[in-house]
Protein backbone atom coordinates (compact mmCIF):
# COMPACT_ATOMS: atom_id res chain seq x y z
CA UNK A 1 0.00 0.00 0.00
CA UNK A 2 1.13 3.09 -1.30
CA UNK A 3 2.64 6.07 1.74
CA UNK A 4 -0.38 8.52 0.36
CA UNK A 5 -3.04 5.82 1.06
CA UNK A 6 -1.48 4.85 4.42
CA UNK A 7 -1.39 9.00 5.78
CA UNK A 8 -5.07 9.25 4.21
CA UNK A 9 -6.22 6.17 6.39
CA UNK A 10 -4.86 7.63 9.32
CA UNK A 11 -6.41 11.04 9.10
CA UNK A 12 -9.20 9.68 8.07
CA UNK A 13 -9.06 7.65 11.33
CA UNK A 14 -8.03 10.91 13.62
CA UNK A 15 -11.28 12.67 11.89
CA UNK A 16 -13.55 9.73 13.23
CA UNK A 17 -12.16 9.29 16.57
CA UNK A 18 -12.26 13.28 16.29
CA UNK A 19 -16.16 13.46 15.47
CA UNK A 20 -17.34 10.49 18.18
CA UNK A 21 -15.63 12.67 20.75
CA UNK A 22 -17.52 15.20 20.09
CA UNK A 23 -20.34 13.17 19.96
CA UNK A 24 -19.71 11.79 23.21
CA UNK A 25 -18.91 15.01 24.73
CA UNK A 26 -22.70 16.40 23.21
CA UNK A 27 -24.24 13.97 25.22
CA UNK A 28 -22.63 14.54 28.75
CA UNK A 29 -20.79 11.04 28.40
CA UNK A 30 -17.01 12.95 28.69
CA UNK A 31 -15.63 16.20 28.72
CA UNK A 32 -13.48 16.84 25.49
CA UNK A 33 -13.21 20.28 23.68
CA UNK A 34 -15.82 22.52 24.82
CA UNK A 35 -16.80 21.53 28.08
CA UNK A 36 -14.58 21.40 31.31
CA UNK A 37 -14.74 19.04 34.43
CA UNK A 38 -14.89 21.23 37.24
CA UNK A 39 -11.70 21.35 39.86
CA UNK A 40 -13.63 19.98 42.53
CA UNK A 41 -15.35 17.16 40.06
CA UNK A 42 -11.29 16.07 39.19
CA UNK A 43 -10.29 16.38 43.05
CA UNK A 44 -12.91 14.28 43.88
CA UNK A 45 -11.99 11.45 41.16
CA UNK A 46 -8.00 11.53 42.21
CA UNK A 47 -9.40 11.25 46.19
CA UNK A 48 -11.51 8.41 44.60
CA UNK A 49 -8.48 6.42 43.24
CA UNK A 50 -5.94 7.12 46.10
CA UNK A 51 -8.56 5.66 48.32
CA UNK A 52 -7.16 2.26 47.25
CA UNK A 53 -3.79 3.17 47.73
CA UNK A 54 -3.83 5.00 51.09
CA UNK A 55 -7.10 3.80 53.00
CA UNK A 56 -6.64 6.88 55.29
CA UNK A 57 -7.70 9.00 52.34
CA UNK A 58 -11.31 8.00 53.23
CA UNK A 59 -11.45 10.41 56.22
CA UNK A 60 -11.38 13.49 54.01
CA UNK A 61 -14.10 12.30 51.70
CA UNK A 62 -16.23 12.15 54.36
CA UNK A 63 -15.17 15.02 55.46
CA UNK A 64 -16.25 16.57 52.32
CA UNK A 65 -19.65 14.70 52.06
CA UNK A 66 -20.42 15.90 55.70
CA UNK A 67 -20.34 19.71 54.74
CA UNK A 68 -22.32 19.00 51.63
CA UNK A 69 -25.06 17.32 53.46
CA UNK A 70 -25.17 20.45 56.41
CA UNK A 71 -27.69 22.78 55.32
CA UNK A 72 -26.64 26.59 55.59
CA UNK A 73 -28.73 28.20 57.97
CA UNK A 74 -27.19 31.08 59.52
CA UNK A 75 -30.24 33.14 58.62
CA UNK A 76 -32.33 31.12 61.24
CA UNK A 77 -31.99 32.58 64.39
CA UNK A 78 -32.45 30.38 67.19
């Protein structure tokens, strides 16, 4: 097979992969060109995945869950 034929295949291959991402990224599945994870979405994943490498990880994620789930009611007096 001919060089020419060989480069076409391939960027005809990048083009495809380049479209489904794109795709992909249209319906929420990952975040590609246009859309951004947000920094607390990625810290969460990485505290996620050292979890199985340092057990003692697991304190800060509930931590984290804790102060999510307290509702903000300084406006209430009591």
């Amino acid at each position: 097979m001919p060089l020419a034929l060989w480069i076409a295949a391939i960027a005809l291959g990048l083009f495809g992969l380049h479209r489904l991402a794109l795709w992909m990224e249209s319906r929420g599945w990952i975040f590609y060109l246009k859309k951004r994870a947000s920094g607390g979405a990625l810290a969460s994943a990485i505290l996620q995945l050292q979890q199985f490498a340092e057990p003692g990880a697991e304190h800060i994620l509930e931590m984290k869950r804790e102060t999510r789930a307290e509702p903000d009611d300084e406006s209430d007096p009591k």
